[in-house]
N, C-alpha and C. Protein backbone atom coordinates (compact mmCIF):
# COMPACT_ATOMS: atom_id res chain seq x y z
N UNK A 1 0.84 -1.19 0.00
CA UNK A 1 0.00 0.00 0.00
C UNK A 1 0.88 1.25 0.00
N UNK A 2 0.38 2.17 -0.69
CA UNK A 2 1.14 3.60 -0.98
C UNK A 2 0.39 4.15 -0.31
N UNK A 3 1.32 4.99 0.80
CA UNK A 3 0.73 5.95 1.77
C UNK A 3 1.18 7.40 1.00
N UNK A 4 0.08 8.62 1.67
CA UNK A 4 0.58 9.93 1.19
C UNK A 4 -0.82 10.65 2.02
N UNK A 5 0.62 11.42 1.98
CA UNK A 5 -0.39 12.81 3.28
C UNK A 5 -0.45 14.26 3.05
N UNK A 6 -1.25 14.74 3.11
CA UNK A 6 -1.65 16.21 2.94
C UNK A 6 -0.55 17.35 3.58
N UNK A 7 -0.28 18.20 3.57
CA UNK A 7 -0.22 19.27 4.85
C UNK A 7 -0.93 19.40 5.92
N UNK A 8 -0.60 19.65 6.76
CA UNK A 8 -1.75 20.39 7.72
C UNK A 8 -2.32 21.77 6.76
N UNK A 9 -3.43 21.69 7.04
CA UNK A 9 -3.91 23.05 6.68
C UNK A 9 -4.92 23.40 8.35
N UNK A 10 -4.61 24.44 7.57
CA UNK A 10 -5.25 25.72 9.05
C UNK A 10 -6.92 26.13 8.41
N UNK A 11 -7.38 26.00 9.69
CA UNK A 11 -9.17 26.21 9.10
C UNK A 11 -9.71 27.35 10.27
N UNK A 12 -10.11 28.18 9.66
CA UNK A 12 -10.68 29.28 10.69
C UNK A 12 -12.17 28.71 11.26
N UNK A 13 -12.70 27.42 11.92
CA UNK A 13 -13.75 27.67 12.01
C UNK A 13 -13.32 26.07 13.41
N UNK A 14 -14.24 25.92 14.23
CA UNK A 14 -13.77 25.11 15.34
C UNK A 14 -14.42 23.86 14.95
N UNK A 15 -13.48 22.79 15.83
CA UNK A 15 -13.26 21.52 14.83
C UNK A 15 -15.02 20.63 14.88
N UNK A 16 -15.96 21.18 15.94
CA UNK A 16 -17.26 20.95 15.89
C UNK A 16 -18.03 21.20 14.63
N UNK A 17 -17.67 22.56 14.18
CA UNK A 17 -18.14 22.91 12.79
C UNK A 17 -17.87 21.43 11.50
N UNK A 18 -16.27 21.97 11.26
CA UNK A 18 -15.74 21.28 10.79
C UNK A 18 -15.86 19.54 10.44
N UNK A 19 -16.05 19.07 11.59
CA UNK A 19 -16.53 17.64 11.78
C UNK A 19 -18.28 17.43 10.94
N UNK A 20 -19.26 18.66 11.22
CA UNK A 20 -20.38 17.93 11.43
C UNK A 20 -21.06 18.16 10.15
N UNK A 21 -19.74 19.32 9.17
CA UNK A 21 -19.79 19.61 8.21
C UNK A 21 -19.67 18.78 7.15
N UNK A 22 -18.36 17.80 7.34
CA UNK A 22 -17.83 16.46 6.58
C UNK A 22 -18.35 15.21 6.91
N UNK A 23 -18.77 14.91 7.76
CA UNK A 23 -19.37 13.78 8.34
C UNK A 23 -20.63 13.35 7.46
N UNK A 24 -21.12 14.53 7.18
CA UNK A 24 -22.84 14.31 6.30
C UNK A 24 -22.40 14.80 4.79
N UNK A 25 -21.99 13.57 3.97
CA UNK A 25 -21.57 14.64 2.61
C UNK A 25 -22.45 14.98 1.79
N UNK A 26 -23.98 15.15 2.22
CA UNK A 26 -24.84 15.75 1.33
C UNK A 26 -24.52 17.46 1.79
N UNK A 27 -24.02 17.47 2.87
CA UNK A 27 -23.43 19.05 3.22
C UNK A 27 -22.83 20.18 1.97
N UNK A 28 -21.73 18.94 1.40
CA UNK A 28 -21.29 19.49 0.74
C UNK A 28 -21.82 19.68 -0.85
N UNK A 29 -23.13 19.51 -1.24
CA UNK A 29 -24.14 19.70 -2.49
C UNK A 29 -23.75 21.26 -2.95
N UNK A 30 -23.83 22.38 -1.61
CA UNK A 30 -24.20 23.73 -2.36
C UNK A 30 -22.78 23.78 -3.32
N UNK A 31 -21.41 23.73 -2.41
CA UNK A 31 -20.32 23.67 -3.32
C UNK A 31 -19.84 23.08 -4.12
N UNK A 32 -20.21 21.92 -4.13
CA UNK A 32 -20.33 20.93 -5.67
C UNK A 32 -20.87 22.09 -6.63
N UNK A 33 -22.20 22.23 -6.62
CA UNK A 33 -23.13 23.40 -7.31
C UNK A 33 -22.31 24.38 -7.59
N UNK A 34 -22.19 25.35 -6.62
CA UNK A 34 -21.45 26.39 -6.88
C UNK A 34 -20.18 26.19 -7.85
N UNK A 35 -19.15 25.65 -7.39
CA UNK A 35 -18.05 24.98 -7.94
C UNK A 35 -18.34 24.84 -9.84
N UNK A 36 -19.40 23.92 -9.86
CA UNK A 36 -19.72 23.73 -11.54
C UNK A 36 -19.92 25.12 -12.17
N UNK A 37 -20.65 26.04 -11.67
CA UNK A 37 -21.28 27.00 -12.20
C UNK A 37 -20.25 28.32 -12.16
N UNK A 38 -18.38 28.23 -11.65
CA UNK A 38 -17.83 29.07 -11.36
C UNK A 38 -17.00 29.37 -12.33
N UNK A 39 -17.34 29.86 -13.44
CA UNK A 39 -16.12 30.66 -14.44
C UNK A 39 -14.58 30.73 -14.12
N UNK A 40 -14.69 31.52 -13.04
CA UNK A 40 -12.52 31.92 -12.25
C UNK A 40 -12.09 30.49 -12.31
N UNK A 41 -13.11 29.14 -11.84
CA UNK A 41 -12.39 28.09 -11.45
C UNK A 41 -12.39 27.14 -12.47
N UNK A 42 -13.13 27.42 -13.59
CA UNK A 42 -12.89 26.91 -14.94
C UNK A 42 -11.83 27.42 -15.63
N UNK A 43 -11.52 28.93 -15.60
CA UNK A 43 -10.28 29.37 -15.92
C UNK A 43 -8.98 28.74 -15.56
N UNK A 44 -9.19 28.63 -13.99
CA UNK A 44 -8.00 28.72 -13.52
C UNK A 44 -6.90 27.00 -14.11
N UNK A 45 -8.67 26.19 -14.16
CA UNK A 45 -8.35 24.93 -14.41
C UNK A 45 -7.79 24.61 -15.59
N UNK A 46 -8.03 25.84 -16.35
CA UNK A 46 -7.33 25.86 -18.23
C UNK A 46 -6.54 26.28 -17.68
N UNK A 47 -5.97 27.34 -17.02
CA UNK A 47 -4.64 27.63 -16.88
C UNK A 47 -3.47 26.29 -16.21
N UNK A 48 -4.04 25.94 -15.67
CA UNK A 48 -3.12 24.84 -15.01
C UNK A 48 -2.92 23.89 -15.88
N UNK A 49 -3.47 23.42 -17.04
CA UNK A 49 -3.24 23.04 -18.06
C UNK A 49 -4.29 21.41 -18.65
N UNK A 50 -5.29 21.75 -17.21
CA UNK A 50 -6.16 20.95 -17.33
C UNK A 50 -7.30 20.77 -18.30
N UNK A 51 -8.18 20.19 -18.47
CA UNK A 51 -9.53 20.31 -19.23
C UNK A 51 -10.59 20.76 -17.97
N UNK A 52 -11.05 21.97 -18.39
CA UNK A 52 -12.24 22.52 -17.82
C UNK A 52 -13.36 21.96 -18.11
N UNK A 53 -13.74 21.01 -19.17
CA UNK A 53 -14.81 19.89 -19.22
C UNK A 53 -14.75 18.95 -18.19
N UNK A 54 -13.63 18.94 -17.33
CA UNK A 54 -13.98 17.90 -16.12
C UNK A 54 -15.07 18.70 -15.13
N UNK A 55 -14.71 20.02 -14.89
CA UNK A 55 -15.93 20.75 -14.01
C UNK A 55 -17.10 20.36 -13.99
N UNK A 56 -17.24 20.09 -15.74
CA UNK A 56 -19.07 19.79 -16.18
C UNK A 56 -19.32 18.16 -15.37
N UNK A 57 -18.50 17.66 -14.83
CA UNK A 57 -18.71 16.53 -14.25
C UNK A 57 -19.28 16.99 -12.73
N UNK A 58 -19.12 18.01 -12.67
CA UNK A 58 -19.97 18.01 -10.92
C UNK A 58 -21.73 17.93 -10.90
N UNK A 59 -21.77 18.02 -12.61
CA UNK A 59 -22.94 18.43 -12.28
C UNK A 59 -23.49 16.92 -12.35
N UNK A 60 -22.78 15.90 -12.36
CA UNK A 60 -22.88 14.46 -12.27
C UNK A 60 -22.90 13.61 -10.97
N UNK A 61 -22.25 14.75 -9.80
CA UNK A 61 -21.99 14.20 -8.99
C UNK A 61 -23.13 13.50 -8.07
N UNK A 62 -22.89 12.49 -6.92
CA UNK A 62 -24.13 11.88 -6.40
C UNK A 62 -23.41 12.12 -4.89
N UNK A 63 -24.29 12.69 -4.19
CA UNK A 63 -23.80 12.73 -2.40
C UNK A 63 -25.03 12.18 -2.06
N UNK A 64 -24.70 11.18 -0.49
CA UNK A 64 -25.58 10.75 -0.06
C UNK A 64 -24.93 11.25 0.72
N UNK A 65 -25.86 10.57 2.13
CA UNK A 65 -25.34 11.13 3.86
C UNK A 65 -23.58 10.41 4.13
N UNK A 66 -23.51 9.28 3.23
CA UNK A 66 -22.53 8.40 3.32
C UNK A 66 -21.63 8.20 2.47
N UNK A 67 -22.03 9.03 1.15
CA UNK A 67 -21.42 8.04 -0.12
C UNK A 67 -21.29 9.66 -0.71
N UNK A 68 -20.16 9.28 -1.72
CA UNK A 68 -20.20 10.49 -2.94
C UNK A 68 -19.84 9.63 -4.38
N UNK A 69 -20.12 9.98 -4.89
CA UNK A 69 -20.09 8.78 -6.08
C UNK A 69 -19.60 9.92 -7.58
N UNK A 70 -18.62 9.86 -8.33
CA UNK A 70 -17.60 10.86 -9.18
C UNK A 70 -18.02 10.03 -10.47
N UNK A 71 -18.44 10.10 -11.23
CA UNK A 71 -18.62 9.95 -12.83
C UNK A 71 -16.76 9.63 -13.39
N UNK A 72 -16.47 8.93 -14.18
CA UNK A 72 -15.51 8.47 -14.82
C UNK A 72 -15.45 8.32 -15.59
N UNK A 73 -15.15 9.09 -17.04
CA UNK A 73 -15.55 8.71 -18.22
C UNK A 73 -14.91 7.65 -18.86
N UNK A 74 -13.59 7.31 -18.15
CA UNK A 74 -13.17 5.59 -18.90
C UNK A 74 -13.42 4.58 -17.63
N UNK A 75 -13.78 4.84 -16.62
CA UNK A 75 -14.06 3.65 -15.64
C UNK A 75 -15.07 3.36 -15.02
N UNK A 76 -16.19 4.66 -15.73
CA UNK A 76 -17.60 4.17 -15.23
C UNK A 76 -17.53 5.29 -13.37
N UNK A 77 -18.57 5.00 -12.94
CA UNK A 77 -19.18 5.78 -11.44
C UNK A 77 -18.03 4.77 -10.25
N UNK A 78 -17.11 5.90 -9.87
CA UNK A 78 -16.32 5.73 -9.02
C UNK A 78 -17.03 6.13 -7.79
N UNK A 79 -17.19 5.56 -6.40
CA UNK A 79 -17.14 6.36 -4.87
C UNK A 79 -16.31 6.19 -3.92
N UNK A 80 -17.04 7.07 -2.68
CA UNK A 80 -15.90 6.80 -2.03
C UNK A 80 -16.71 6.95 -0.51
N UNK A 81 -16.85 5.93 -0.08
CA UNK A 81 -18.03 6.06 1.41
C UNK A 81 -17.76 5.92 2.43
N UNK A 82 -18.49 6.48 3.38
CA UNK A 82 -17.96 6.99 4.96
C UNK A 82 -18.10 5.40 5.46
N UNK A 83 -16.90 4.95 5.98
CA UNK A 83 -17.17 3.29 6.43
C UNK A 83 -16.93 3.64 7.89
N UNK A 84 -16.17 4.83 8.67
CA UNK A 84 -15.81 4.99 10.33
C UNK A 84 -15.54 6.49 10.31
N UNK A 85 -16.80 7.00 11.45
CA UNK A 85 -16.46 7.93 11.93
C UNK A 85 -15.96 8.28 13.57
N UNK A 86 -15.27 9.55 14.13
CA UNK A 86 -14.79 9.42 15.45
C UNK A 86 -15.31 10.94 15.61
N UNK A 87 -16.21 11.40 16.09
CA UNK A 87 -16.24 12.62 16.43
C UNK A 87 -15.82 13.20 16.55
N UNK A 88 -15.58 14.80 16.18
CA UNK A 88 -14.52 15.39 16.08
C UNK A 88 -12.99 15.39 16.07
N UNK A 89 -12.69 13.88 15.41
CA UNK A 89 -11.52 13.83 15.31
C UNK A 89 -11.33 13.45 13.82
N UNK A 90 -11.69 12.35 13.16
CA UNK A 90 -11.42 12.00 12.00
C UNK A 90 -12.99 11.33 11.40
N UNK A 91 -12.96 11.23 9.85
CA UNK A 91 -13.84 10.37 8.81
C UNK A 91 -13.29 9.51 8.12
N UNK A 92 -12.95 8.26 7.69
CA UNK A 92 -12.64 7.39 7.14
C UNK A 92 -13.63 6.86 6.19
N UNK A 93 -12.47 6.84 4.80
CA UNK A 93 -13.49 6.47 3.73
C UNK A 93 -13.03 5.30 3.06
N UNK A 94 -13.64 4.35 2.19
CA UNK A 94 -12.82 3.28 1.26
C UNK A 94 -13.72 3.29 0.06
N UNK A 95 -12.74 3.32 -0.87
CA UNK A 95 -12.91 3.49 -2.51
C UNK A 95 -14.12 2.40 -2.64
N UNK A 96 -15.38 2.15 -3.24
CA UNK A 96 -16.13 1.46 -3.55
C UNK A 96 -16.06 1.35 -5.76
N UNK A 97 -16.51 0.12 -6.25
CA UNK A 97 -16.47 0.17 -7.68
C UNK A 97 -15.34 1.45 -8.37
N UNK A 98 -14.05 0.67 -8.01
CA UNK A 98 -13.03 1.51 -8.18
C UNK A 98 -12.03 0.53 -8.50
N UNK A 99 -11.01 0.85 -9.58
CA UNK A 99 -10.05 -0.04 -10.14
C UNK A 99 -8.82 0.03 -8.84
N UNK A 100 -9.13 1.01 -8.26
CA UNK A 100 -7.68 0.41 -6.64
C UNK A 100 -8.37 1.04 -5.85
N UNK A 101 -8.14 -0.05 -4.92
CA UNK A 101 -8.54 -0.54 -3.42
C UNK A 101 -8.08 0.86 -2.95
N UNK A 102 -8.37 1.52 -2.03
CA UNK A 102 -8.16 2.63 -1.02
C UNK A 102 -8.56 3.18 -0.09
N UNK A 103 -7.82 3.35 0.92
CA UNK A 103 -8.86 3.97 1.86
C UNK A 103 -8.19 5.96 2.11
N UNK A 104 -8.83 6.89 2.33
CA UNK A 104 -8.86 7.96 2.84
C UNK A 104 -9.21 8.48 3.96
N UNK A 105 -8.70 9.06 4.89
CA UNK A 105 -9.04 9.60 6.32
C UNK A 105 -9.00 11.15 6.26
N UNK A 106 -9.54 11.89 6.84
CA UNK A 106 -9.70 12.99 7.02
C UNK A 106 -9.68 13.51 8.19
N UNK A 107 -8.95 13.64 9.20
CA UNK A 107 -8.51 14.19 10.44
C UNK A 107 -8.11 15.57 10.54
N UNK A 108 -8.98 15.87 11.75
CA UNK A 108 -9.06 17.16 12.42
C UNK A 108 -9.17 17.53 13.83
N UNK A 109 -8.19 18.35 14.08
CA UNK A 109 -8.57 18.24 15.65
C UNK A 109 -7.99 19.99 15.57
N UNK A 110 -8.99 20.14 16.96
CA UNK A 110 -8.65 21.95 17.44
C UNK A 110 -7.24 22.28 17.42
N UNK A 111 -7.66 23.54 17.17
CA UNK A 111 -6.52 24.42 17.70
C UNK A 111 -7.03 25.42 18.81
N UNK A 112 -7.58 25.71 18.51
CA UNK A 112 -8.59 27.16 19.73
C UNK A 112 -9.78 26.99 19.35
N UNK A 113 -10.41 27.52 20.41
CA UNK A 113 -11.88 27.34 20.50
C UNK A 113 -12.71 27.53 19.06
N UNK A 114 -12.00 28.49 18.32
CA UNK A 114 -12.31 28.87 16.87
C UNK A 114 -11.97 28.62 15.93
N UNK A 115 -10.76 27.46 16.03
CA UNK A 115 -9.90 27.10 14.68
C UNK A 115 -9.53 25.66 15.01
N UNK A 116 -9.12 25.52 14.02
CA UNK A 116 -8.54 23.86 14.05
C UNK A 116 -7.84 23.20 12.81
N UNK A 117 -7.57 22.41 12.57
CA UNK A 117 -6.30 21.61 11.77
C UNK A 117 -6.78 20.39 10.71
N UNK A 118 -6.36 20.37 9.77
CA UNK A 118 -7.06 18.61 9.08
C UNK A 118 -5.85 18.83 8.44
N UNK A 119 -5.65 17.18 7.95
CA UNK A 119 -4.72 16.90 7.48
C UNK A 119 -5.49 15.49 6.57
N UNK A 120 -5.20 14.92 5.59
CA UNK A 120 -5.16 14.09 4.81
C UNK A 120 -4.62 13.21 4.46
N UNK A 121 -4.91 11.98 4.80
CA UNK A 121 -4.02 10.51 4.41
C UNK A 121 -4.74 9.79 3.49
N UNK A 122 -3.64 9.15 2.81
CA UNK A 122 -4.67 8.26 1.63
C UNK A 122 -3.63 7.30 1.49
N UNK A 123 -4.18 5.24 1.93
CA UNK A 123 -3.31 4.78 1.28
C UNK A 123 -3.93 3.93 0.20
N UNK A 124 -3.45 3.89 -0.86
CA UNK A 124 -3.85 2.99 -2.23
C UNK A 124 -2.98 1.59 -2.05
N UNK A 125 -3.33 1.03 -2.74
CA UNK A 125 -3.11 -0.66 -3.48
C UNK A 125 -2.68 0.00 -5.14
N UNK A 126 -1.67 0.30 -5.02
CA UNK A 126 -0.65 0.62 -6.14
C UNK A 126 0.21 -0.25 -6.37
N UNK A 127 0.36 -0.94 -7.53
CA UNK A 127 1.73 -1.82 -8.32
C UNK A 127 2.84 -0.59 -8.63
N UNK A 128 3.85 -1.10 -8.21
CA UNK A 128 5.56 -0.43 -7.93
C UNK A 128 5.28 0.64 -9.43
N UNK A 129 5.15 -0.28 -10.41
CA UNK A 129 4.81 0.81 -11.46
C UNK A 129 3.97 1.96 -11.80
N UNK A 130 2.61 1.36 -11.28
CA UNK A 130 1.70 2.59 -11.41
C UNK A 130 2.02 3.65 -10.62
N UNK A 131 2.78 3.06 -9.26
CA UNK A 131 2.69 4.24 -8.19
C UNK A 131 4.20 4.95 -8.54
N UNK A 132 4.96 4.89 -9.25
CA UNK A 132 5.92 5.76 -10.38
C UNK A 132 5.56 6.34 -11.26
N UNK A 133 4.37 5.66 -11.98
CA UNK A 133 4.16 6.96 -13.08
C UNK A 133 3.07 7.73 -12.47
N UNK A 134 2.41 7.82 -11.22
CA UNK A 134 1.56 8.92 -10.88
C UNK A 134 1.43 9.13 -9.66
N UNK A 135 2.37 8.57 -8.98
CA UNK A 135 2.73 8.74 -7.80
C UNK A 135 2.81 10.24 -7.35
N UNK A 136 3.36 10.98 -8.14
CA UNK A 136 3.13 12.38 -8.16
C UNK A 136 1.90 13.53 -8.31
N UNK A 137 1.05 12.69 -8.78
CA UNK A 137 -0.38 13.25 -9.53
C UNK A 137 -0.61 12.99 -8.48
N UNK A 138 -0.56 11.99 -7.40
CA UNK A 138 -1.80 11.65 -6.21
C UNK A 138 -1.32 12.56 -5.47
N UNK A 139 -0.29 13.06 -4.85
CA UNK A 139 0.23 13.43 -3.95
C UNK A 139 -0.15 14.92 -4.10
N UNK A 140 -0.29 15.61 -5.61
CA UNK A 140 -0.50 16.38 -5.79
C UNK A 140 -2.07 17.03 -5.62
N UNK A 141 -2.78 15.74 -6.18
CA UNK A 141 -4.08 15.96 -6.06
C UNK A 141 -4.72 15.82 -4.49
N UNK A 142 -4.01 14.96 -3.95
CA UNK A 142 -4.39 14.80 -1.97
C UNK A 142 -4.04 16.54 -1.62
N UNK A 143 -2.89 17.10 -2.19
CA UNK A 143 -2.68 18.34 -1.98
C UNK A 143 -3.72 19.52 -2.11
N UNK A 144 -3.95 19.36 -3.29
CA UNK A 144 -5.01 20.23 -3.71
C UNK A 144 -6.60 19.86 -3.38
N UNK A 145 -6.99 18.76 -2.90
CA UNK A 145 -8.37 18.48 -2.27
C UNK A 145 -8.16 19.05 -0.92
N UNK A 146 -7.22 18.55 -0.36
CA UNK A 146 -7.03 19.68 1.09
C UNK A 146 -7.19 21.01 1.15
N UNK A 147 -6.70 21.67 0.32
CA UNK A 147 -6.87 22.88 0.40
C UNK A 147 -8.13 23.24 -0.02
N UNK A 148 -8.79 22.49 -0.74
CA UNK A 148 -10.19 22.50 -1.24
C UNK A 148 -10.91 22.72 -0.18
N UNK A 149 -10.51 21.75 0.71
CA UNK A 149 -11.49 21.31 1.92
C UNK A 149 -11.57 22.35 3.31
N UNK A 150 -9.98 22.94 3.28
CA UNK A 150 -10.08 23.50 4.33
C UNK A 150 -10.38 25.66 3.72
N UNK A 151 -11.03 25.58 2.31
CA UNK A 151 -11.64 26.73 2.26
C UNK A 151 -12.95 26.71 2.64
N UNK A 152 -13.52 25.28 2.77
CA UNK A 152 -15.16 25.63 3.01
C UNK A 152 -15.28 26.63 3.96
N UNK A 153 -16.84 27.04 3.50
CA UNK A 153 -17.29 27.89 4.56
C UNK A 153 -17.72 27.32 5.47
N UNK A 154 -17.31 26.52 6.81
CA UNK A 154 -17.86 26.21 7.75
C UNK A 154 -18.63 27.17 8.48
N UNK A 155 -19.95 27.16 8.78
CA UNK A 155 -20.79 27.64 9.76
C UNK A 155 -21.03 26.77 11.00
């Protein structure tokens, strides 16, 4: 198994928010939404040298209380579902109808009454080869979902 971990990122909002926010991923529907419908972040995604037709995939997306389920256009409806949660500390997820096995954790714990910390682990079921030629893409992309995660607007 190929392990890889996020940064800490810093979240202005206390880890109660935070927790009760990720725990239920139909929470996260408005910004899926928003997200599809955002021009700057379609740009930005051509600029980085991506295809901005992946965006149009949010509007594919499926959240349940448990499950989020990502459209794949060569592998078919990928998810990824809440199998253990710990209250305000971490969410644990494992890849479901997915070509590698994986699991993801999402841990957070306070900093002050008003802020707090997550960090990101993900380990895959990677062959020596695959995890060389994109071993870098994951690490990159665990990177950039973090930071994803710790802009929400927690209320």
């Amino acid at each position: 198994m190929a392990k890889y971990e996020s940064n800490i990122k810093q979240i202005n909002a206390p880890v109660q928010s935070v927790y009760a926010t990720l725990c239920n991923l139909e929470n996260l529907r408005p910004i899926v939404e928003r997200a599809r419908d955002n021009e700057e972040l379609k740009a930005k995604i051509k600029e980085a040298g991506q295809d901005p037709a992946a965006i149009e995939m949010l509007g594919k997306v499926t959240l349940t209380p448990d499950r989020i389920t990502l459209p794949s256009p060569m592998m078919g409806d990928m998810s990824l579902a809440i199998v253990e949660r710990e209250e305000n500390k971490c969410i644990k997820f494992h890849t479901e109808q997915s070509p590698v096995d994986a699991n993801l954790w999402i841990q957070v714990l306070p900093v002050t009454d008003t802020t707090s910390k997550m960090r990101l682990t993900l380990k895959a079921d990677l062959n020596p080869m695959v995890k060389m030629m994109i071993g870098s893409k994951i690490e990159q992309g665990l990177e950039q979902f973090a930071e994803m995660l710790a802009r929400i607007p927690y209320a």
